[in-house]
C-alpha atoms as a PDB file:
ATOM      1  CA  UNK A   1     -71.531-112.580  -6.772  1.00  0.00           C
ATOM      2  CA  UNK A   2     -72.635-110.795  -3.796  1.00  0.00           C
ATOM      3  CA  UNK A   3     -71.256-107.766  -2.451  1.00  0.00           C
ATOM      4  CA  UNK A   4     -72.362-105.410   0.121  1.00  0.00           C
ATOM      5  CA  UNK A   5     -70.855-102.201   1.812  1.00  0.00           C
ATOM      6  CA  UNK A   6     -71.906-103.759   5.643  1.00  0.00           C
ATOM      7  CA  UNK A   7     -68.590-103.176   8.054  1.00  0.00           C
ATOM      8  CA  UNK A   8     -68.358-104.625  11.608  1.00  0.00           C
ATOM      9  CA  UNK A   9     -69.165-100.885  12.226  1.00  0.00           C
ATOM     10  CA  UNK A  10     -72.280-100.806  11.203  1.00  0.00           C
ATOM     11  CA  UNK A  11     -72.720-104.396  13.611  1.00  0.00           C
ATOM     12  CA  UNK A  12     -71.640-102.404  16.223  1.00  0.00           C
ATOM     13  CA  UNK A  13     -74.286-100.096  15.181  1.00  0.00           C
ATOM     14  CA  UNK A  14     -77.112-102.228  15.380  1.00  0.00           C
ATOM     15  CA  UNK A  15     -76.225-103.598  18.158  1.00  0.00           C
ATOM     16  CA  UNK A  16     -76.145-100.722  20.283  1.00  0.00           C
ATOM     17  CA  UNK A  17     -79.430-100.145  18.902  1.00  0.00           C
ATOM     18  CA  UNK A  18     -80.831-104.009  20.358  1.00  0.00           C
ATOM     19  CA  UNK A  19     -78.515-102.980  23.659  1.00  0.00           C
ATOM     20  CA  UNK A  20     -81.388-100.104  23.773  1.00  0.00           C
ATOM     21  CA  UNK A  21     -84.308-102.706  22.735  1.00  0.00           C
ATOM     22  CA  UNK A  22     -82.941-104.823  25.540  1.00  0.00           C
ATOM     23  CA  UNK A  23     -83.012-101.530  28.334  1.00  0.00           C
ATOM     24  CA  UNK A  24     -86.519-100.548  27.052  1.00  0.00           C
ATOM     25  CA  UNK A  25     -87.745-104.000  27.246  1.00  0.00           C
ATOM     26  CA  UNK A  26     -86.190-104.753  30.642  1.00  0.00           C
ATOM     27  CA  UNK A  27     -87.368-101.567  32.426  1.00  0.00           C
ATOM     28  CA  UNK A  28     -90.936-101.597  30.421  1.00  0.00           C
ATOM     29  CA  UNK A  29     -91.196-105.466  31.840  1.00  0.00           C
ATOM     30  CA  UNK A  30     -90.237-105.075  35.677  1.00  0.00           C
ATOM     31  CA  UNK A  31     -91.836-101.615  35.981  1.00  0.00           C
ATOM     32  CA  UNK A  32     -95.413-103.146  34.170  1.00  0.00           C
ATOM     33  CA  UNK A  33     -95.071-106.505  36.041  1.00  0.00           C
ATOM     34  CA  UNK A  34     -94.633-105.010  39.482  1.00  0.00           C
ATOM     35  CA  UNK A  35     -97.895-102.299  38.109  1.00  0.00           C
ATOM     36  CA  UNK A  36     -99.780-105.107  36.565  1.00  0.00           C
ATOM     37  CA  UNK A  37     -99.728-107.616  40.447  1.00  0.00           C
ATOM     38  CA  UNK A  38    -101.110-105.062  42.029  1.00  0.00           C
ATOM     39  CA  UNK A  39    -103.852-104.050  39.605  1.00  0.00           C
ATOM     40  CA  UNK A  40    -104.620-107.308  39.064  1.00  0.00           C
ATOM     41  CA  UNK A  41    -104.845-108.072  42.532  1.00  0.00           C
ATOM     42  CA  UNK A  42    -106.987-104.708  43.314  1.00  0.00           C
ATOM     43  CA  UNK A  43    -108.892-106.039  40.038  1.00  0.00           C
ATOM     44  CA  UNK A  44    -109.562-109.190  41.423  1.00  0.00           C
ATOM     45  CA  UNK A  45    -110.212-108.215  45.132  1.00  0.00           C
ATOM     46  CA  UNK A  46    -112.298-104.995  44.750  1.00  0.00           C
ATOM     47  CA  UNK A  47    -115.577-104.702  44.683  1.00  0.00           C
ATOM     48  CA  UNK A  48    -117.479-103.594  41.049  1.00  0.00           C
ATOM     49  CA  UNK A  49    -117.865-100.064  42.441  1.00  0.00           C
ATOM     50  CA  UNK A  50    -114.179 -99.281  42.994  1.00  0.00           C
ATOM     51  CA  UNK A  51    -113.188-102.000  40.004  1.00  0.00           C
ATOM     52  CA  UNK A  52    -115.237-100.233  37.197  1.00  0.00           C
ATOM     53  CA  UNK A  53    -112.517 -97.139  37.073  1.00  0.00           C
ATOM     54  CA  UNK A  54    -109.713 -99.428  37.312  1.00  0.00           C
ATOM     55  CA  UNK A  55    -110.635-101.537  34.805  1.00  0.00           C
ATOM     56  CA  UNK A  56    -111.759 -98.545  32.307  1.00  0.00           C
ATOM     57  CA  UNK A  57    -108.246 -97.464  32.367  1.00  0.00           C
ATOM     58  CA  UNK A  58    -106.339-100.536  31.731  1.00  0.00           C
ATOM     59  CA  UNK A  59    -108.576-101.194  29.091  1.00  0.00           C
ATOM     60  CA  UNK A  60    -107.595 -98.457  27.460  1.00  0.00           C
ATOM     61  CA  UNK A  61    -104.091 -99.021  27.314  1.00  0.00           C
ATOM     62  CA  UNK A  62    -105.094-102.484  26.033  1.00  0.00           C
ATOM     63  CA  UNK A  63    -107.584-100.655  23.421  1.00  0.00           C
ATOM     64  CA  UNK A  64    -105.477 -97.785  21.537  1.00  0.00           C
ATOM     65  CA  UNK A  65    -102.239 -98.649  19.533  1.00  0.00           C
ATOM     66  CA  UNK A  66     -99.326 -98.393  21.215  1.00  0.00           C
ATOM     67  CA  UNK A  67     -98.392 -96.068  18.714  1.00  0.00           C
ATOM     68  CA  UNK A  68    -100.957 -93.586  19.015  1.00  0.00           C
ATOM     69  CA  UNK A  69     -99.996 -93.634  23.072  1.00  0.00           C
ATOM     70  CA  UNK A  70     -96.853 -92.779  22.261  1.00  0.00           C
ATOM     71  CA  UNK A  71     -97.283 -89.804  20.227  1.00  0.00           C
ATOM     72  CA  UNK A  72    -100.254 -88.771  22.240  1.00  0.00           C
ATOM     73  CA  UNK A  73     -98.211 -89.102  25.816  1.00  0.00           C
ATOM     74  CA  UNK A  74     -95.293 -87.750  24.230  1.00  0.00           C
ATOM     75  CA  UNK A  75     -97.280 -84.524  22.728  1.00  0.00           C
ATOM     76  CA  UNK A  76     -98.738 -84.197  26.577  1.00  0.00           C
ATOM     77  CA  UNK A  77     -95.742 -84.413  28.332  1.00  0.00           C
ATOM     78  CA  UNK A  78     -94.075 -82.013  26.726  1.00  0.00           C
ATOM     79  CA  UNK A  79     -96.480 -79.770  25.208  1.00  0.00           C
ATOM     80  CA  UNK A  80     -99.055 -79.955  28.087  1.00  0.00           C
ATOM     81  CA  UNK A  81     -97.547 -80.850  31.595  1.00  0.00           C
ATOM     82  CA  UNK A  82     -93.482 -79.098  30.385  1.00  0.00           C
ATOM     83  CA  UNK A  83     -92.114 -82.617  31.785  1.00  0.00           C
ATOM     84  CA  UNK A  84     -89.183 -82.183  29.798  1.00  0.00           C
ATOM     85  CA  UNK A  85     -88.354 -86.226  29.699  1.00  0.00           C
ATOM     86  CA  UNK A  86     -86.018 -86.834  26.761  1.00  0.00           C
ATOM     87  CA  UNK A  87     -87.348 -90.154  24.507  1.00  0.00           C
ATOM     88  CA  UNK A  88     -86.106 -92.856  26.319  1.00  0.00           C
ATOM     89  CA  UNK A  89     -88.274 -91.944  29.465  1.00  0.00           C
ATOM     90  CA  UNK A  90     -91.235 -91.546  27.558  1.00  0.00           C
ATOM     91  CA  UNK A  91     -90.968 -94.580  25.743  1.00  0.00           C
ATOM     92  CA  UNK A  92     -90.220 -96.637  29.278  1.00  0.00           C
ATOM     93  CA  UNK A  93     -93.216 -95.124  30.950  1.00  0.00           C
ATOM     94  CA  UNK A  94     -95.778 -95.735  28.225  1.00  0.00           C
ATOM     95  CA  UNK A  95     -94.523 -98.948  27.404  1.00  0.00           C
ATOM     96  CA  UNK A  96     -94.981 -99.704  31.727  1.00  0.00           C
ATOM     97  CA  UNK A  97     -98.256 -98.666  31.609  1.00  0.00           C
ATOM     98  CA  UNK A  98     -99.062-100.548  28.442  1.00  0.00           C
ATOM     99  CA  UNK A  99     -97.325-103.916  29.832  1.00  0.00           C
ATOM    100  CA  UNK A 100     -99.362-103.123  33.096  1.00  0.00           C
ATOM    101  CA  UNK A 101    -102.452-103.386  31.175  1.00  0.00           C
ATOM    102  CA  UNK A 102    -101.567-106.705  29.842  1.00  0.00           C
ATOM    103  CA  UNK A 103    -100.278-108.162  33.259  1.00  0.00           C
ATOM    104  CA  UNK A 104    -103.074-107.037  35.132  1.00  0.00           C
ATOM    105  CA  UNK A 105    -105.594-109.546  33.429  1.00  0.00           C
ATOM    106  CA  UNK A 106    -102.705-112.632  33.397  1.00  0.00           C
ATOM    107  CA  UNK A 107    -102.744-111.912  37.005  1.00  0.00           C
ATOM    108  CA  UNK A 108    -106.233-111.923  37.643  1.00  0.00           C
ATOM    109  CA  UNK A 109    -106.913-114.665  35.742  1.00  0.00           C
ATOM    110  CA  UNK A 110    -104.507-116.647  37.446  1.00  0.00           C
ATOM    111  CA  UNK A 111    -105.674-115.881  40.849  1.00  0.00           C
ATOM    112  CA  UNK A 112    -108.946-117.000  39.788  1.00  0.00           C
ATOM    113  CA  UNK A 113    -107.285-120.577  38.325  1.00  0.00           C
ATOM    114  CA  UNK A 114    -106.370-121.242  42.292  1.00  0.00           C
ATOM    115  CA  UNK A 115    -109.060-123.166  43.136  1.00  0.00           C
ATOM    116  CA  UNK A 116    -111.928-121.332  46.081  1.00  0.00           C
ATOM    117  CA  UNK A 117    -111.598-124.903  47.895  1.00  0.00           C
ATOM    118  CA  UNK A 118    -108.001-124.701  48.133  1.00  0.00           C
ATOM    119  CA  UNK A 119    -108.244-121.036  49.454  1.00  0.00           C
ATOM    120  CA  UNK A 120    -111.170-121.876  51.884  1.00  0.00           C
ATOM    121  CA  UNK A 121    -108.664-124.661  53.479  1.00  0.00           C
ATOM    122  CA  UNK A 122    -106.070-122.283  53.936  1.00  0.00           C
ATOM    123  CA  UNK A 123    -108.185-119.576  55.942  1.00  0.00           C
ATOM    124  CA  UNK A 124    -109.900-122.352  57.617  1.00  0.00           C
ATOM    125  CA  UNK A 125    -106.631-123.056  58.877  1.00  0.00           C
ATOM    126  CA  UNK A 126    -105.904-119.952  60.548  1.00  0.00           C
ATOM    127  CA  UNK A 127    -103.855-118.105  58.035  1.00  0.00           C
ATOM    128  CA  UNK A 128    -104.778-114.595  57.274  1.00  0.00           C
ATOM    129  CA  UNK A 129    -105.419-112.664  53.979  1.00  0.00           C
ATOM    130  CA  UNK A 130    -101.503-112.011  53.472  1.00  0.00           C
ATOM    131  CA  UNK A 131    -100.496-115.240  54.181  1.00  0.00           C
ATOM    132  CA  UNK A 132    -102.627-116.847  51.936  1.00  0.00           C
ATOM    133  CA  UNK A 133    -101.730-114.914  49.046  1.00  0.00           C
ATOM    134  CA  UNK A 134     -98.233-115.585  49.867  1.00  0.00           C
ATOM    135  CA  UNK A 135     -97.853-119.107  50.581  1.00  0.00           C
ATOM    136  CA  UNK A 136    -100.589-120.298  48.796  1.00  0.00           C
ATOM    137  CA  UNK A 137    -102.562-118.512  45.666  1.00  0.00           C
ATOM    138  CA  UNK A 138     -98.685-116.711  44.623  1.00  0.00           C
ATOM    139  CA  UNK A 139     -97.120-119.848  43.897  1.00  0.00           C
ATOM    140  CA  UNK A 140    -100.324-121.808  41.954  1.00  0.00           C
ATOM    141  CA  UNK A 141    -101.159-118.847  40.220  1.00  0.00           C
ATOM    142  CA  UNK A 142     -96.986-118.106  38.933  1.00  0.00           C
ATOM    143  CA  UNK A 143     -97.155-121.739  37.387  1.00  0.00           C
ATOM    144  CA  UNK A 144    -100.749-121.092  35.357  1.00  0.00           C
ATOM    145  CA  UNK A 145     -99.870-116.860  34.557  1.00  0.00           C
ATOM    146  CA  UNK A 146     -96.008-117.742  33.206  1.00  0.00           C
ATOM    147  CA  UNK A 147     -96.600-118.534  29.990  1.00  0.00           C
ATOM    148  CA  UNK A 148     -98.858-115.565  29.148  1.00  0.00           C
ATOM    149  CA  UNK A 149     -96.286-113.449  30.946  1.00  0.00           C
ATOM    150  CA  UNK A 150     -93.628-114.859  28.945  1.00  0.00           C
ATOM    151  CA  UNK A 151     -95.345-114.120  25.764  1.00  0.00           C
ATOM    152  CA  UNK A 152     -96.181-110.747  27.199  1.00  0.00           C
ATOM    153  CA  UNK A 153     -92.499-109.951  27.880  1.00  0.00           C
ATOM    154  CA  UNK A 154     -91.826-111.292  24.385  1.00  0.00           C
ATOM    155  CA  UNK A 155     -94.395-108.980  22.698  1.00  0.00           C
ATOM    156  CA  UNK A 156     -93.050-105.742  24.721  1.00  0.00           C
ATOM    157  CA  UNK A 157     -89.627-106.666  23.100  1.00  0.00           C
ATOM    158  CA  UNK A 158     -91.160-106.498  19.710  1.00  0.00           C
ATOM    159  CA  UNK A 159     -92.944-103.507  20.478  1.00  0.00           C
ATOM    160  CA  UNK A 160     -90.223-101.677  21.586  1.00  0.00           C
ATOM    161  CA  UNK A 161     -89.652-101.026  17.495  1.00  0.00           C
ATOM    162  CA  UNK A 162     -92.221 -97.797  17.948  1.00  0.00           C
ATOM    163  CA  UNK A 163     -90.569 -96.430  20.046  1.00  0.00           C
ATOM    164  CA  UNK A 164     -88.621 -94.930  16.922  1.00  0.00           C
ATOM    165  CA  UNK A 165     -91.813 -92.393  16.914  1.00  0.00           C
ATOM    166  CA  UNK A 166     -90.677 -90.439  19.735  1.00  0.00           C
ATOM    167  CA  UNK A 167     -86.911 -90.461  19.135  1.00  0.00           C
ATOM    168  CA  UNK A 168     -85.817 -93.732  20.235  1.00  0.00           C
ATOM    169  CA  UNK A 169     -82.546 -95.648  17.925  1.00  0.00           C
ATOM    170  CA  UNK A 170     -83.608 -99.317  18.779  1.00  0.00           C
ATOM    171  CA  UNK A 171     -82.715-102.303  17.085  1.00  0.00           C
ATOM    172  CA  UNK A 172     -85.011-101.407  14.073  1.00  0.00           C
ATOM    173  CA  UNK A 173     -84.627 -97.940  13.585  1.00  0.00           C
ATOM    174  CA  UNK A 174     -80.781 -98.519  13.719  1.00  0.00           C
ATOM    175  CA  UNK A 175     -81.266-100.749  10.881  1.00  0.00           C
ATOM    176  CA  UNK A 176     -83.673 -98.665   8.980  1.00  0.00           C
ATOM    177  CA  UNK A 177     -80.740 -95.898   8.889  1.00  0.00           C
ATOM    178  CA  UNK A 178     -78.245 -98.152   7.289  1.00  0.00           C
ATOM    179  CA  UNK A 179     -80.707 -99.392   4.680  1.00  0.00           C
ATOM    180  CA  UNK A 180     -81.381 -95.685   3.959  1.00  0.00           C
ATOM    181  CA  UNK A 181     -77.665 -95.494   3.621  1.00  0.00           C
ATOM    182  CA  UNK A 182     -76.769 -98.589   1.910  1.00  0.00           C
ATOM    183  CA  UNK A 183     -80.046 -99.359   0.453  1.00  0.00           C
ATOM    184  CA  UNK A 184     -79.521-102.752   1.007  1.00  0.00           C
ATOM    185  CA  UNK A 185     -83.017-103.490   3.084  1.00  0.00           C
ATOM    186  CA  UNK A 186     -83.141-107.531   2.670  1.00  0.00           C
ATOM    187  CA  UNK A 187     -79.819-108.422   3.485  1.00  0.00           C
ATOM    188  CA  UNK A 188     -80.381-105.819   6.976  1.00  0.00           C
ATOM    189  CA  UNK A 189     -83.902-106.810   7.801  1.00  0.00           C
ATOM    190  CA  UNK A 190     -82.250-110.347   7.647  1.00  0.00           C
ATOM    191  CA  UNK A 191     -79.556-109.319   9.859  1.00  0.00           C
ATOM    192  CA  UNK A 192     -82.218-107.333  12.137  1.00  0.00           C
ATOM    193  CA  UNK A 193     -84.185-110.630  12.558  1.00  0.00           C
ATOM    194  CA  UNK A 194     -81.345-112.914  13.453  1.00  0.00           C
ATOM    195  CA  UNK A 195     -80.308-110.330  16.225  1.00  0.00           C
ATOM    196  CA  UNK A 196     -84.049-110.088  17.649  1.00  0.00           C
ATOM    197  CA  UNK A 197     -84.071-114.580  17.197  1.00  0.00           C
ATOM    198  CA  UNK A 198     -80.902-114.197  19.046  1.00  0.00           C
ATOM    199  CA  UNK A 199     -82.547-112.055  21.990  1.00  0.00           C
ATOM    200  CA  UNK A 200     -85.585-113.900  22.031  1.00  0.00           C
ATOM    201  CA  UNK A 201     -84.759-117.005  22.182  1.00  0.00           C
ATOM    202  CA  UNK A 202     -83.292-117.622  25.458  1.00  0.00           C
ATOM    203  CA  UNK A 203     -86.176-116.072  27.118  1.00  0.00           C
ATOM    204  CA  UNK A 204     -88.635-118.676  25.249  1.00  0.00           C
ATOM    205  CA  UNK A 205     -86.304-121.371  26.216  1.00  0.00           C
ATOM    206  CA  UNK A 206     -85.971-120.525  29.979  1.00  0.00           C
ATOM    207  CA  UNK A 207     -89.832-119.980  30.007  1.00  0.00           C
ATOM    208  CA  UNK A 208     -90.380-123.715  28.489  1.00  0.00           C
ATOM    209  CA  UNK A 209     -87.433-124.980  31.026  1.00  0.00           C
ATOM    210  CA  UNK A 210     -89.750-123.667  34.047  1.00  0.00           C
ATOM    211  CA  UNK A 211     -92.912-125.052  32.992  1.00  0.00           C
ATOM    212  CA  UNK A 212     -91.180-128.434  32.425  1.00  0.00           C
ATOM    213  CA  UNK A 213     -89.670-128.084  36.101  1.00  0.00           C
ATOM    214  CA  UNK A 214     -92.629-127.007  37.615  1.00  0.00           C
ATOM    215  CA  UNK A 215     -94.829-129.315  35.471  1.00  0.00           C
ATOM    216  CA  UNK A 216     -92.496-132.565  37.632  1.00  0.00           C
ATOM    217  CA  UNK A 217     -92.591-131.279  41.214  1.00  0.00           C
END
């Protein structure tokens, strides 16, 4: 028969470590979204002279592991430049910059899905630069970039289980102290994976809802 030493506090436990996968995620997401619209617009609008530098450093981020940014930022920030930021800072910047990497080229790409006629009619119509990014290429290219930025925001959340490298007790790490404890790893990972399901889910769902909304109007 099946026994196991897992207590509601030891729930509670895990799920203050996915309420910390959840905070990472959420800041890591807005913070690299907002960065990655304006490199990909800069990316898209700039020239190949002031482009090349931009697009050496997101590539970058894209290149290394996210775990080897970790430790290396972490080792610089408070080895190097005496920042002082405790783990959770760390982990939320390098985890922006990363997603900002990512969102840069789902942005360019879908400015470039707007179609050059449909922009051309626009400005032939009097409205300026601004206004045709606003009223015109934002909304076309939201419908073609949000389901690579849904599976972006998806992939940070998974992510988020390195930050453990720096200091960080997410959802994983959380549960990779009780197995040490209770050295009961499949029934944990099990629980681990129903909890992440649980967060992930909704934001698959409400992406699918919007591309079936969008995909009627």
């Amino acid at each position: 028969m099946f026994g196991t030493d897992f207590t509601s506090a030891d729930l509670l436990f895990m799920l203050k470590g996915a309420g910390w996968t959840l905070i990472v995620t959420a800041i890591s997401v807005i913070a690299g979204s907002l960065l990655g619209v304006i490199f990909g617009v800069l990316r898209y609008q700039a020239g190949a002279f002031w482009s090349a530098p931009l697009t050496l450093v997101l590539d970058w981020f894209r290149s290394v592991p996210l775990l080897i940014q970790l430790i290396l930022f972490n080792a610089l920030q408070s080895t190097v430049l005496k920042l002082g930021w405790s783990p959770f800072q760390t982990s939320c910047v390098v985890l922006s910059l990363y997603t900002s990497a990512y969102c840069a080229e789902i942005v360019r790409g879908g400015i470039e899905a707007v179609p050059a006629t449909t922009r051309r009619a626009a400005r032939s119509l009097g409205l300026s630069w601004w206004q045709d990014m606003r009223y015109i290429v934002a909304p076309l290219a939201t419908r073609v970039s949000l389901p690579s930025w849904i599976g972006l925001t998806l992939g940070v959340m998974k992510d988020t289980a390195l930050v453990y490298i720096v200091g960080v007790i997410e959802l994983l790490k959380s549960t990779q102290i009780l197995i040490t404890r209770m050295n009961e790893p499949l029934f944990l990972l099990m629980i681990c994976g129903a909890i992440y399901f649980l967060i992930s889910f909704p934001i698959a769902r409400f992406g699918g809802y919007l591309e079936r909304k969008w995909s009627n109007d």
